[in-house]
N, C-alpha and C. Protein backbone atom coordinates (compact mmCIF):
# COMPACT_ATOMS: atom_id res chain seq x y z
N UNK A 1 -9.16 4.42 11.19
CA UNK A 1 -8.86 3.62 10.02
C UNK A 1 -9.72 2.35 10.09
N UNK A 2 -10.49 2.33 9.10
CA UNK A 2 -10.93 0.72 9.01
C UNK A 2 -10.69 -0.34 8.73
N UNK A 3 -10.73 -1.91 8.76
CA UNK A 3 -10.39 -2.67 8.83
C UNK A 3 -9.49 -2.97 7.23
N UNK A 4 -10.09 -2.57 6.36
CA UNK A 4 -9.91 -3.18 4.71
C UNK A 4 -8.97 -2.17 4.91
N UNK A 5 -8.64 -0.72 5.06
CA UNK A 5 -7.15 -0.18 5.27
C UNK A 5 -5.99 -0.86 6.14
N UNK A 6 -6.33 -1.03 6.89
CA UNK A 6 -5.56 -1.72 7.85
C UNK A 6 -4.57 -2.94 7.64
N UNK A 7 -6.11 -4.32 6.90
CA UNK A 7 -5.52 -5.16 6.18
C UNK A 7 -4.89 -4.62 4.78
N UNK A 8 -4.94 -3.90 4.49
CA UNK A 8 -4.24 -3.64 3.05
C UNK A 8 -2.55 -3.20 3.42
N UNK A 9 -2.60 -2.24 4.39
CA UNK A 9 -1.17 -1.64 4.81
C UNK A 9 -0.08 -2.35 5.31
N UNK A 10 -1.17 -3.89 6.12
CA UNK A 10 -0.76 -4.76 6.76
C UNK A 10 0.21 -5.92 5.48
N UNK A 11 -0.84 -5.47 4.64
CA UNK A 11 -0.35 -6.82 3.10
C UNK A 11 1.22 -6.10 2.33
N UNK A 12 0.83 -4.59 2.45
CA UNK A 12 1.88 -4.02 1.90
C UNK A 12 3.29 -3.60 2.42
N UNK A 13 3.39 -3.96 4.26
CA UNK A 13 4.56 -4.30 4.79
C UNK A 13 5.15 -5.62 4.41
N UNK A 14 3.81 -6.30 4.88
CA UNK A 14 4.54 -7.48 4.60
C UNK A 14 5.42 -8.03 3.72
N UNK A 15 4.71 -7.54 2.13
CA UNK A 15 5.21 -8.13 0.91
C UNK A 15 6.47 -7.02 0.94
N UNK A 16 6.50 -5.81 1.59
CA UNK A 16 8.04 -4.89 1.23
C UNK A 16 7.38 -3.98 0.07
N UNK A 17 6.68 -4.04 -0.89
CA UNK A 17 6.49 -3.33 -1.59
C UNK A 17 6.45 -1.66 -1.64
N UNK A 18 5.93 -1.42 -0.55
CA UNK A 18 6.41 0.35 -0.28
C UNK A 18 6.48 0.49 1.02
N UNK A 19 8.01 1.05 1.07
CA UNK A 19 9.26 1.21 1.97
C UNK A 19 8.82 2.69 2.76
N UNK A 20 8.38 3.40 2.32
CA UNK A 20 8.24 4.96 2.48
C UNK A 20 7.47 4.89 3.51
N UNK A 21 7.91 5.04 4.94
CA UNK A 21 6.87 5.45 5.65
C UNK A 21 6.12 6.68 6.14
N UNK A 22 6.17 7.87 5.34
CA UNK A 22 6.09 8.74 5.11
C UNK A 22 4.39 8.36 4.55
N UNK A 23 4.41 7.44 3.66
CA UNK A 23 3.23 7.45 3.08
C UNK A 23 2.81 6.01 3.96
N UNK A 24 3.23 5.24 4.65
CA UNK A 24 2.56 4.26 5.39
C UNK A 24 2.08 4.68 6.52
N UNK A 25 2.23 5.77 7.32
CA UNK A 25 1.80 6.39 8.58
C UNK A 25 0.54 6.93 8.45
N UNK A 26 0.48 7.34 7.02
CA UNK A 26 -0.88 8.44 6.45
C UNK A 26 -1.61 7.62 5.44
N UNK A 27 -2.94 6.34 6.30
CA UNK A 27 -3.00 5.91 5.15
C UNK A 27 -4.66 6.32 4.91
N UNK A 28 -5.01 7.67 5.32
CA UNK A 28 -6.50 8.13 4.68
C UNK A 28 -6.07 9.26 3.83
N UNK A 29 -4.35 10.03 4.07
CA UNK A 29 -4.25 10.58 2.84
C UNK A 29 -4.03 10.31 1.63
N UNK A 30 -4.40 11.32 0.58
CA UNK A 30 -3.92 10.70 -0.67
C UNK A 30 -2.70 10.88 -1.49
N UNK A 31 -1.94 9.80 -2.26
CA UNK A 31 -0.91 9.34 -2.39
C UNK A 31 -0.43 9.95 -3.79
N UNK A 32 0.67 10.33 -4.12
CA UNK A 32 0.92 10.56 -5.48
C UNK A 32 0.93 9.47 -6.54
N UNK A 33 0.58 10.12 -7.77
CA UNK A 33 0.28 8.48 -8.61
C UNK A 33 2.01 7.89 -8.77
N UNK A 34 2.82 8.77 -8.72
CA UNK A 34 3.93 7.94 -8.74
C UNK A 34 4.23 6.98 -7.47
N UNK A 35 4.23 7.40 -6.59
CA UNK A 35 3.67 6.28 -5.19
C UNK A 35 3.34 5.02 -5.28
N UNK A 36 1.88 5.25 -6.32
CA UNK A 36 0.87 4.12 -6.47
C UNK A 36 1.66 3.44 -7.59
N UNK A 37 1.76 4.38 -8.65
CA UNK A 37 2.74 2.98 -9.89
C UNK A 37 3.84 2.25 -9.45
N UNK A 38 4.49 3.05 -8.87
CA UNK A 38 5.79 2.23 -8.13
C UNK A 38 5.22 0.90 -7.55
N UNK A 39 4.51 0.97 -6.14
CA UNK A 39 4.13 -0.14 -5.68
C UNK A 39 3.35 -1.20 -6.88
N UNK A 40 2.74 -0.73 -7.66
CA UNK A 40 2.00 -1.81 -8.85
C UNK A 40 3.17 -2.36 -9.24
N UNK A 41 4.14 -1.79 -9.80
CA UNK A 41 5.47 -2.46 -10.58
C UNK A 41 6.37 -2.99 -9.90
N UNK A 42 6.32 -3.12 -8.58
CA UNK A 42 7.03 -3.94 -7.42
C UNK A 42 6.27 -5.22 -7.59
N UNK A 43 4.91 -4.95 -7.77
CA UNK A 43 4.16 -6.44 -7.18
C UNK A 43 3.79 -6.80 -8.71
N UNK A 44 3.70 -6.47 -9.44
CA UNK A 44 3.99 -6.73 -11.08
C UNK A 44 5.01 -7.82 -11.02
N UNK A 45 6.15 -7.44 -10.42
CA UNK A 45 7.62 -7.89 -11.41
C UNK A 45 7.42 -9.60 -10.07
N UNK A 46 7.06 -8.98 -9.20
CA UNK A 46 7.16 -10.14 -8.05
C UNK A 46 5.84 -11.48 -8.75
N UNK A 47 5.17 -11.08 -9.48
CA UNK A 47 4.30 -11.85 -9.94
C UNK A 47 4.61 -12.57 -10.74
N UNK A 48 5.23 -11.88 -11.81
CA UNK A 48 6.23 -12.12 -12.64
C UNK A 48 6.79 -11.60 -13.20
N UNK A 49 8.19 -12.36 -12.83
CA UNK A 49 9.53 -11.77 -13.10
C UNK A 49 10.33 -11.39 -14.12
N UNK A 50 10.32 -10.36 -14.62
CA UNK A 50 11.12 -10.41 -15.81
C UNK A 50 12.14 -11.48 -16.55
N UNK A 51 13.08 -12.13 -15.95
CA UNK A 51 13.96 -12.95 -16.49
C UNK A 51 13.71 -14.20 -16.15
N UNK A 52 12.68 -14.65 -16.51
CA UNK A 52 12.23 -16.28 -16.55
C UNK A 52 11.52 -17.11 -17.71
N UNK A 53 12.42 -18.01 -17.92
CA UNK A 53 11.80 -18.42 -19.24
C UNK A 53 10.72 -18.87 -19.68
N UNK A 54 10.38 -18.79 -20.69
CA UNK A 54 8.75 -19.19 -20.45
C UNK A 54 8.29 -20.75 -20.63
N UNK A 55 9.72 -21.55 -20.87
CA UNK A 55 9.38 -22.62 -21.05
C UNK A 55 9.26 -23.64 -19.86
């Protein structure tokens, strides 16, 4: 595994965003797109949050 995997898997424990280690053990295989949307819409909502006002 190279470094930019490594740091990436490393970013995606950290933040919690995908729990599954099923798919964190295997990270030169490839992932189902539901996998991948999930984690986008974890770090989506963490960006910003649905229930905050905009004022």
């Amino acid at each position: 595994m190279d470094d930019r995997k490594a740091e990436i898997l490393r970013k995606v424990r950290a933040y919690g965003i995908l729990n599954d280690p099923q798919w964190l053990n295997k990270p030169d295989e490839p992932v189902p797109l539901w996998v991948l949307l999930e984690a986008l819409v974890q770090m989506m909502e963490r960006l910003e949050p649905p229930h905050t006002p905009y004022d």
